[in-house]
PDB file of N, CA and C in Angstrom:
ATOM      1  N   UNK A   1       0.820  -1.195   0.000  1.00  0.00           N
ATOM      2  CA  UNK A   1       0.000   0.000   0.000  1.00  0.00           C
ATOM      3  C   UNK A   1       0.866   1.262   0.000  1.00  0.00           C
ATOM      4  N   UNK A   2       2.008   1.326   0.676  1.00  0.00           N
ATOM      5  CA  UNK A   2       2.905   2.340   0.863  1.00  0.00           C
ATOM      6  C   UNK A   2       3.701   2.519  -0.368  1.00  0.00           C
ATOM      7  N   UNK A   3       3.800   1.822  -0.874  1.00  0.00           N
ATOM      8  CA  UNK A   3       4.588   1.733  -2.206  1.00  0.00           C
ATOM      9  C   UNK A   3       3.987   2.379  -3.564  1.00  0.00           C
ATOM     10  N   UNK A   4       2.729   1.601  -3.544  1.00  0.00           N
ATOM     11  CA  UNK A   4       1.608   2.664  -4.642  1.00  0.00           C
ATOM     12  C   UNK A   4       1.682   4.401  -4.110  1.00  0.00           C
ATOM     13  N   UNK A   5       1.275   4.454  -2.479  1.00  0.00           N
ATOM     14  CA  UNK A   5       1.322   5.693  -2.409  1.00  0.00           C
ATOM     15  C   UNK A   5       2.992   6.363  -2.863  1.00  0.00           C
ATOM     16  N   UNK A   6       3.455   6.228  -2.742  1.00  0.00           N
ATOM     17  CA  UNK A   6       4.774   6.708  -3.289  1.00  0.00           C
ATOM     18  C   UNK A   6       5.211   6.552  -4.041  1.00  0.00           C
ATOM     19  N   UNK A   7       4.809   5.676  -5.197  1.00  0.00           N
ATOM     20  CA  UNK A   7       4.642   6.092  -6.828  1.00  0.00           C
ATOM     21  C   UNK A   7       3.774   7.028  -7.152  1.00  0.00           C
ATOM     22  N   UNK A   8       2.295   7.401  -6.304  1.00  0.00           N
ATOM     23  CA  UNK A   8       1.472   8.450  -6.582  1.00  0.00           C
ATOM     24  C   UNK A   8       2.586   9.719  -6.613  1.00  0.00           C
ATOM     25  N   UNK A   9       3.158   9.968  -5.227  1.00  0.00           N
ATOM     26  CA  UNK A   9       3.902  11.034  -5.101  1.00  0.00           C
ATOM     27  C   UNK A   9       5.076  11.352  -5.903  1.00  0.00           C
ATOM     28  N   UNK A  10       5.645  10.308  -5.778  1.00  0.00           N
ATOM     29  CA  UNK A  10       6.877  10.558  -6.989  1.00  0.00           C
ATOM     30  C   UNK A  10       6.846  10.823  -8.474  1.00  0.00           C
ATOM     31  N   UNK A  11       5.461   9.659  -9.054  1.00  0.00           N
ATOM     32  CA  UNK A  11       5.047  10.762 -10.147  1.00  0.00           C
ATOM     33  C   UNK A  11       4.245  11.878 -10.445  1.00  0.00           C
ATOM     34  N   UNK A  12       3.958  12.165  -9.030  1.00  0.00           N
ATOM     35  CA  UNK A  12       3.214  13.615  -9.162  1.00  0.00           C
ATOM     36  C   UNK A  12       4.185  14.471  -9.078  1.00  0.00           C
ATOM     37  N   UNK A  13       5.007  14.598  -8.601  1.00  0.00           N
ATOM     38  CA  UNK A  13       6.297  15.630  -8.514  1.00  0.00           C
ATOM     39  C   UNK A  13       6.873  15.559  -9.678  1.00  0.00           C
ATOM     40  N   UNK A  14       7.542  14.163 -10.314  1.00  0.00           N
ATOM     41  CA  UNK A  14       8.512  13.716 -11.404  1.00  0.00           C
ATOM     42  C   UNK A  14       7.410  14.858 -12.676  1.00  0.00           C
ATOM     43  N   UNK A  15       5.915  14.516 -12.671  1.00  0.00           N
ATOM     44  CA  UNK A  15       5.367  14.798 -13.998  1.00  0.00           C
ATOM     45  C   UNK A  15       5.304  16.793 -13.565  1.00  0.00           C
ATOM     46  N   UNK A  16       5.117  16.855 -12.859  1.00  0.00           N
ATOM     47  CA  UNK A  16       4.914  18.091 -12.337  1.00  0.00           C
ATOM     48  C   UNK A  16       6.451  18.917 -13.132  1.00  0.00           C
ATOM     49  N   UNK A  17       7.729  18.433 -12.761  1.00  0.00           N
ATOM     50  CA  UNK A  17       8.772  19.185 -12.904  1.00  0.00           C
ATOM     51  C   UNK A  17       8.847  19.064 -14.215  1.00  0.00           C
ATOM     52  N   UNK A  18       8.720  17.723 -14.961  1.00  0.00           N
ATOM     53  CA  UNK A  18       8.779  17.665 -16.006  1.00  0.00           C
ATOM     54  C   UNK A  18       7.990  18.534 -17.163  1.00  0.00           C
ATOM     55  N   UNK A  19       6.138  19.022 -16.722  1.00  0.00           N
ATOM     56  CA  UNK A  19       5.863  20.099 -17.143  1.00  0.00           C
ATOM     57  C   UNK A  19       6.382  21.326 -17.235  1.00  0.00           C
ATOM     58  N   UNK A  20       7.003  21.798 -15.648  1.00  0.00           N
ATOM     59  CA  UNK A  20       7.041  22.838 -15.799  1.00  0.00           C
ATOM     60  C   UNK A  20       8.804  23.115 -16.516  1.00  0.00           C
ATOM     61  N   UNK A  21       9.927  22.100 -16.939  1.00  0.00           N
ATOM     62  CA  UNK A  21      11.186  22.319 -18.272  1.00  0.00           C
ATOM     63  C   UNK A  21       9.934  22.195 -19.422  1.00  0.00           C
ATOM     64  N   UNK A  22       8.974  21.427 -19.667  1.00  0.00           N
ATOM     65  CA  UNK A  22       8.650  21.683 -20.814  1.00  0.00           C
ATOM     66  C   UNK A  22       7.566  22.742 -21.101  1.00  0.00           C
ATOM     67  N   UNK A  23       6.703  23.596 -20.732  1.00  0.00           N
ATOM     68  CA  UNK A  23       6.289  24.327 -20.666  1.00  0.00           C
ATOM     69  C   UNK A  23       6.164  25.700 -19.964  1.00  0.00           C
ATOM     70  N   UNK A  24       6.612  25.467 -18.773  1.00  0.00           N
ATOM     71  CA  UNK A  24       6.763  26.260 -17.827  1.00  0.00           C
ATOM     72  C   UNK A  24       5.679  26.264 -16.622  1.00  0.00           C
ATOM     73  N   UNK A  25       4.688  25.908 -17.135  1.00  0.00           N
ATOM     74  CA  UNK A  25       3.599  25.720 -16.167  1.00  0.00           C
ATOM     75  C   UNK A  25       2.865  24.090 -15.997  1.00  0.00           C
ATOM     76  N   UNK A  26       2.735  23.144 -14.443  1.00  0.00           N
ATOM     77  CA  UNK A  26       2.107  22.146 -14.630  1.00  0.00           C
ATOM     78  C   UNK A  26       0.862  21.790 -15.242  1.00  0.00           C
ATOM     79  N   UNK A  27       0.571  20.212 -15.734  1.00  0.00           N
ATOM     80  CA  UNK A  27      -0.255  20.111 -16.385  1.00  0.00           C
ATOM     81  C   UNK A  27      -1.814  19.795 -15.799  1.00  0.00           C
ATOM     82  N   UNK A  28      -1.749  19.832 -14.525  1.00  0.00           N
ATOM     83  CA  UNK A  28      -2.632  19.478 -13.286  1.00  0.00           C
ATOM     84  C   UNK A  28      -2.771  18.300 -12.750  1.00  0.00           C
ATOM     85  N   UNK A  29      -3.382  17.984 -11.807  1.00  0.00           N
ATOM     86  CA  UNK A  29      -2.619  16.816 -10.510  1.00  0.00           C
ATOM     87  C   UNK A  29      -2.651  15.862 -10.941  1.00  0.00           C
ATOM     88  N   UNK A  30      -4.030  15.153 -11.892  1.00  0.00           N
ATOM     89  CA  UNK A  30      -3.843  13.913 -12.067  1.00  0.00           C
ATOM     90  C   UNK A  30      -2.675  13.453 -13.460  1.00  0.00           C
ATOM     91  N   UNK A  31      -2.897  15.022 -14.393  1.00  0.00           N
ATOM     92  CA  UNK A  31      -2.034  14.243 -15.691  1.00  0.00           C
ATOM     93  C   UNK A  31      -0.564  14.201 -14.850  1.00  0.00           C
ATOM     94  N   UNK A  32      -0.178  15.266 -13.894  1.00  0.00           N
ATOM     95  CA  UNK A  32       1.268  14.951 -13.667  1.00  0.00           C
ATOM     96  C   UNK A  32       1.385  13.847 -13.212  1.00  0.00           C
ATOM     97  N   UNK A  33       0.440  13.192 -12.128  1.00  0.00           N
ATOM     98  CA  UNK A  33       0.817  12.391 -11.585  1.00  0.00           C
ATOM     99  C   UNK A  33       0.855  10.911 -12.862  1.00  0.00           C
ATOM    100  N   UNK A  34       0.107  10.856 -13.773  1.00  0.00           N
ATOM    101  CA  UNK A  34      -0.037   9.744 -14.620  1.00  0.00           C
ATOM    102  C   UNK A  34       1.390   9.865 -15.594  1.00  0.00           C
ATOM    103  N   UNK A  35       1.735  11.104 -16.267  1.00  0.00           N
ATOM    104  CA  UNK A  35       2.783  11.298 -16.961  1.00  0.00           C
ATOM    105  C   UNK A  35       3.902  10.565 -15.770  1.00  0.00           C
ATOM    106  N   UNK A  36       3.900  11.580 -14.783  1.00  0.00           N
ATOM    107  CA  UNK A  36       5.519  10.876 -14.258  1.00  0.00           C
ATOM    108  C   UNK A  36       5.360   9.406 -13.704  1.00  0.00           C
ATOM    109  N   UNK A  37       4.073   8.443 -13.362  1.00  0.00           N
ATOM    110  CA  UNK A  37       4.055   7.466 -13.235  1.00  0.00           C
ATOM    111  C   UNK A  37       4.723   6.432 -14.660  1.00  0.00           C
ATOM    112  N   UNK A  38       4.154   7.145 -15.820  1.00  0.00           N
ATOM    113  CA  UNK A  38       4.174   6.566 -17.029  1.00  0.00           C
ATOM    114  C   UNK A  38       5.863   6.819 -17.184  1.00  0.00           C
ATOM    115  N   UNK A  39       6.203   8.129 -17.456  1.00  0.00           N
ATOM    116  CA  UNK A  39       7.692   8.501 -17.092  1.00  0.00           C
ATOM    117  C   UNK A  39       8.621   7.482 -16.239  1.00  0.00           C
ATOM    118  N   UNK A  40       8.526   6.966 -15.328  1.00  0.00           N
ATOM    119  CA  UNK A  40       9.123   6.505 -14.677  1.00  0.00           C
ATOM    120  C   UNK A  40       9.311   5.091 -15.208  1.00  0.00           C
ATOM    121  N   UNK A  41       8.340   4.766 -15.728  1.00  0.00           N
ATOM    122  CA  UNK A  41       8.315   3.303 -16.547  1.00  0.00           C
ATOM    123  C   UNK A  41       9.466   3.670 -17.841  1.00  0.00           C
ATOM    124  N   UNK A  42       8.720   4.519 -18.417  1.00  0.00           N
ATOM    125  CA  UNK A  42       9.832   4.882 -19.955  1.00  0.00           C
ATOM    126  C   UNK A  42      11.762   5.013 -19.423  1.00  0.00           C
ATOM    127  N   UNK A  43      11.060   5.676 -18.592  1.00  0.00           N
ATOM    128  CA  UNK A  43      12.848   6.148 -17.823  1.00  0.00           C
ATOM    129  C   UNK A  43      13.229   4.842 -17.219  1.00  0.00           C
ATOM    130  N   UNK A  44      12.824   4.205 -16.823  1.00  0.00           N
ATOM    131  CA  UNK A  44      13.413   2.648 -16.062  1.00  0.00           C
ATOM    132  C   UNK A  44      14.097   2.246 -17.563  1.00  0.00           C
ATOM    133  N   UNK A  45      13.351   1.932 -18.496  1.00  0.00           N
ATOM    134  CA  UNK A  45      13.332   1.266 -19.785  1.00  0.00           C
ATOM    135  C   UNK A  45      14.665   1.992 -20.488  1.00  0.00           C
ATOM    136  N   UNK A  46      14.202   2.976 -20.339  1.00  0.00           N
ATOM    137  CA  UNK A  46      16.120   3.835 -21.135  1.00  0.00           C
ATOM    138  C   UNK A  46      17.176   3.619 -20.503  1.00  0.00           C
ATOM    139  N   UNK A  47      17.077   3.808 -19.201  1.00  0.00           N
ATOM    140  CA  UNK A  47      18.204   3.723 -18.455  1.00  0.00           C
ATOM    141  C   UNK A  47      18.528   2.625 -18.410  1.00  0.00           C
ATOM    142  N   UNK A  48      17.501   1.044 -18.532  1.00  0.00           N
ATOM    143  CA  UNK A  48      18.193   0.053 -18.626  1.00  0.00           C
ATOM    144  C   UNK A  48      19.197  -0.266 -19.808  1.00  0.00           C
ATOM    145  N   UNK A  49      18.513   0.407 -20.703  1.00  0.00           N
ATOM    146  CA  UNK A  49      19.223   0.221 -21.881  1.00  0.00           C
ATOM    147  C   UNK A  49      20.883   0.573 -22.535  1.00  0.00           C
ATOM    148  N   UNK A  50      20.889   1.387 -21.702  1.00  0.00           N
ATOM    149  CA  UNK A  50      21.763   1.728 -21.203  1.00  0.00           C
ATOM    150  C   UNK A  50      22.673   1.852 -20.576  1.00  0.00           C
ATOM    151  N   UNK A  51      22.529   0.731 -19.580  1.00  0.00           N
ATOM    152  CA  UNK A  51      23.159   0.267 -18.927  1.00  0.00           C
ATOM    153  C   UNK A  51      23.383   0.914 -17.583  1.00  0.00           C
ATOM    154  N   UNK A  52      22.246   2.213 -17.478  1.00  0.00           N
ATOM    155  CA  UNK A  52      22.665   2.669 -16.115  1.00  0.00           C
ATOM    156  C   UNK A  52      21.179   2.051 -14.946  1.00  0.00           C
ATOM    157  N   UNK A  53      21.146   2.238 -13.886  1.00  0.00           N
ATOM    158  CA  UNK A  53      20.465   2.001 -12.704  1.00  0.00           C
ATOM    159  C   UNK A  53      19.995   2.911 -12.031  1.00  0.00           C
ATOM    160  N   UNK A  54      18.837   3.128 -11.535  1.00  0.00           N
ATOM    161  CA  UNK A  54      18.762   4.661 -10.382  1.00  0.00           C
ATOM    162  C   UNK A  54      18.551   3.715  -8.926  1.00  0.00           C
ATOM    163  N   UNK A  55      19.139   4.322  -8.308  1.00  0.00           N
ATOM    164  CA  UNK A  55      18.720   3.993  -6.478  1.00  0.00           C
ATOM    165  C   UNK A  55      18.353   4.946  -5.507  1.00  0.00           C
ATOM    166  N   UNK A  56      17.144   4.468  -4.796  1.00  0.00           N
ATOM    167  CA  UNK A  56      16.567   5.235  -4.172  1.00  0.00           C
ATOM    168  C   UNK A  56      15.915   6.154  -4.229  1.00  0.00           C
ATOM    169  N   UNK A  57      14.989   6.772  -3.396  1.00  0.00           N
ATOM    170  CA  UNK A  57      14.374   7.920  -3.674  1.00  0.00           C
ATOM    171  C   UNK A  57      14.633   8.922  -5.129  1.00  0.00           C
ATOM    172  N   UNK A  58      15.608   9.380  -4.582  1.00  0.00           N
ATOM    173  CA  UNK A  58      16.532  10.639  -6.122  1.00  0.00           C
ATOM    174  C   UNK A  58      16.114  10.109  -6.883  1.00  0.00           C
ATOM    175  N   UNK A  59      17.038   8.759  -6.984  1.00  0.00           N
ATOM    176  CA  UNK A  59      17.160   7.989  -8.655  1.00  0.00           C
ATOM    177  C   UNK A  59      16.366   7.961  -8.988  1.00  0.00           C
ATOM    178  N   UNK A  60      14.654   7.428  -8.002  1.00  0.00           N
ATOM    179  CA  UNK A  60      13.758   7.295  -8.731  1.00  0.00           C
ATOM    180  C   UNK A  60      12.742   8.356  -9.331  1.00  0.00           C
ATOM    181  N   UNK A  61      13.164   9.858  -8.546  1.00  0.00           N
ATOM    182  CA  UNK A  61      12.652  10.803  -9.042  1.00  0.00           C
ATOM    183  C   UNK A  61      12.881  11.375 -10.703  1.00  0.00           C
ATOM    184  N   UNK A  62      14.427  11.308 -10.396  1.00  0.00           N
ATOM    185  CA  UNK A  62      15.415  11.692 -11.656  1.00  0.00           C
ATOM    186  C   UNK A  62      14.813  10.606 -12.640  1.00  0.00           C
ATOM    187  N   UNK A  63      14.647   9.742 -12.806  1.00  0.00           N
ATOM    188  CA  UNK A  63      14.372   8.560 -13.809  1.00  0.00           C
ATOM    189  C   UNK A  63      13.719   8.939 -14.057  1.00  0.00           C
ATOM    190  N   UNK A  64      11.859   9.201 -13.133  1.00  0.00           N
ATOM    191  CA  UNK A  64      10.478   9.428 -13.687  1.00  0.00           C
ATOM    192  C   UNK A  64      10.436  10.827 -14.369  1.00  0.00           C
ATOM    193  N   UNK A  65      11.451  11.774 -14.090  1.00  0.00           N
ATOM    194  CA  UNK A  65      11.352  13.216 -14.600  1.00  0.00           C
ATOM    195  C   UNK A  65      12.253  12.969 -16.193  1.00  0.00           C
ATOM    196  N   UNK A  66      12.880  12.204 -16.092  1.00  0.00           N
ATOM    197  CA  UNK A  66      13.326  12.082 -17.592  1.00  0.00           C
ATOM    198  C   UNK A  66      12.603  11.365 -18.792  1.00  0.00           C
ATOM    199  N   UNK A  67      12.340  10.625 -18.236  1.00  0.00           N
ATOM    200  CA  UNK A  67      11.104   9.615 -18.726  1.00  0.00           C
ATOM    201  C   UNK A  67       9.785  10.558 -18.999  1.00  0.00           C
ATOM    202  N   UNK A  68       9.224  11.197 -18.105  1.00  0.00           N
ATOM    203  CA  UNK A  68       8.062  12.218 -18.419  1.00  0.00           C
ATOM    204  C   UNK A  68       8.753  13.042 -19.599  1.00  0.00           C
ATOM    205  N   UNK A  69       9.722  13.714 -19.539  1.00  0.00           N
ATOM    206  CA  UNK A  69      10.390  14.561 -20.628  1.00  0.00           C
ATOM    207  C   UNK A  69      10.536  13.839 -21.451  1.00  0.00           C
ATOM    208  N   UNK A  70      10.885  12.703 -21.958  1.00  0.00           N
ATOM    209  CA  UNK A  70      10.933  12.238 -23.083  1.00  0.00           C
ATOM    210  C   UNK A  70       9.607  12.225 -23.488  1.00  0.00           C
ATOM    211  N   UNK A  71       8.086  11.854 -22.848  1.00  0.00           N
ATOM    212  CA  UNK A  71       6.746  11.134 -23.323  1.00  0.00           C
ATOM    213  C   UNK A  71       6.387  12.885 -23.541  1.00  0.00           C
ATOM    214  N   UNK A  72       6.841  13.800 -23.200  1.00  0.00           N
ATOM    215  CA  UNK A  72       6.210  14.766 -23.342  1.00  0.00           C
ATOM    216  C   UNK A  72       6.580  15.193 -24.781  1.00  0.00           C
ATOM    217  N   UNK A  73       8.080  15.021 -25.342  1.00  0.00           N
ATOM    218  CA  UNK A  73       8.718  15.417 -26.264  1.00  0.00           C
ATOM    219  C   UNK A  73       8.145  14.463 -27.694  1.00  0.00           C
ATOM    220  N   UNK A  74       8.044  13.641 -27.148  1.00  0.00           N
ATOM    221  CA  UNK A  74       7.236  12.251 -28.260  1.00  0.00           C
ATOM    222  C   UNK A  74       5.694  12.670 -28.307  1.00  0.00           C
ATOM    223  N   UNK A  75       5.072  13.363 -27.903  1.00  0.00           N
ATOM    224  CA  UNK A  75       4.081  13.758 -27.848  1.00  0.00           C
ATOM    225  C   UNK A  75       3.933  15.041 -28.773  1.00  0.00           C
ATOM    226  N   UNK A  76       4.676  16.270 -28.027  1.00  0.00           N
ATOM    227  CA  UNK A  76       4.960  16.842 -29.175  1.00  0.00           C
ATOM    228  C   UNK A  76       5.428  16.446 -30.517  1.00  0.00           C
ATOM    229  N   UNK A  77       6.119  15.637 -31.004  1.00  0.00           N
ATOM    230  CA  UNK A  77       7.043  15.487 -32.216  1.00  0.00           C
ATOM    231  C   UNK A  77       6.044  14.972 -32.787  1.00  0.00           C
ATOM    232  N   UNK A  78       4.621  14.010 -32.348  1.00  0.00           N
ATOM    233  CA  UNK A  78       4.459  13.425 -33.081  1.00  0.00           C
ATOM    234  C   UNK A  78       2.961  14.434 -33.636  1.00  0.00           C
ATOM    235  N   UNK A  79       2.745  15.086 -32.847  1.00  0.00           N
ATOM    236  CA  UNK A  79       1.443  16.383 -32.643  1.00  0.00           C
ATOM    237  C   UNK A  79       1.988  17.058 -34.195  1.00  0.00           C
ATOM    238  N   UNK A  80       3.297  17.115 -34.359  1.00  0.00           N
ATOM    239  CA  UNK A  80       3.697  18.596 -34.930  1.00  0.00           C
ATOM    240  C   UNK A  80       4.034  17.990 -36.435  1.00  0.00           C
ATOM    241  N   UNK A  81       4.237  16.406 -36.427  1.00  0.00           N
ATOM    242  CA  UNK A  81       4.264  15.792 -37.543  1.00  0.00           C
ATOM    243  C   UNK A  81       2.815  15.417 -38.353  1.00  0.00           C
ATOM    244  N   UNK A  82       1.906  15.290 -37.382  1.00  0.00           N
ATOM    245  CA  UNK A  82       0.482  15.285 -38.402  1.00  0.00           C
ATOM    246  C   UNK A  82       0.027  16.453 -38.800  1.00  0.00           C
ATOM    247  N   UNK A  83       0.284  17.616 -38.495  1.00  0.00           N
ATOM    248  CA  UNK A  83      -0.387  18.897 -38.963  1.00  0.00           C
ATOM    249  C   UNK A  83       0.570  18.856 -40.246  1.00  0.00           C
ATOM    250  N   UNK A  84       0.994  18.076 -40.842  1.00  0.00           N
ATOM    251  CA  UNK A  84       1.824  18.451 -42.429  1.00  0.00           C
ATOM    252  C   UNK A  84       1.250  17.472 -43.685  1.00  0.00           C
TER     253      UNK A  84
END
């Protein structure tokens, strides 16, 4: 139970920061929290690939905030490719 709650929190913060490098302003409670949940999955997935690891708290913030920045950036790219 403690664990879900602190994926709630971590991707509510992770998606939160991640709005506000990509826009400047958050996207509101539940998308942050779903982006940096989702984020955190994408970011596990790169970083494995990669060969790196996150530990602990940080790591797992830093992971879900990169991970949100990437789904945000793939979102855009792909927004900006159908309007042509």
């Amino acid at each position: 139970m403690f664990k879900i709650l602190g994926w709630i929190i971590i991707g509510g913060i992770a998606g939160w920061i991640a709005s506000l490098m990509w826009k400047g302003s958050g996207s509101g409670l539940l998308i942050n929290i779903v982006l940096g949940i989702a984020g955190g999955i994408v970011g596990g997935f790169v970083f494995r690939l990669l060969g790196m690891q996150s530990t602990g708290t940080w790591g797992s913030l830093v992971t879900a905030v990169v991970g949100a920045f990437l789904l945000l950036w793939l979102r855009a790219f792909f927004r900006h490719t159908k309007k042509r």
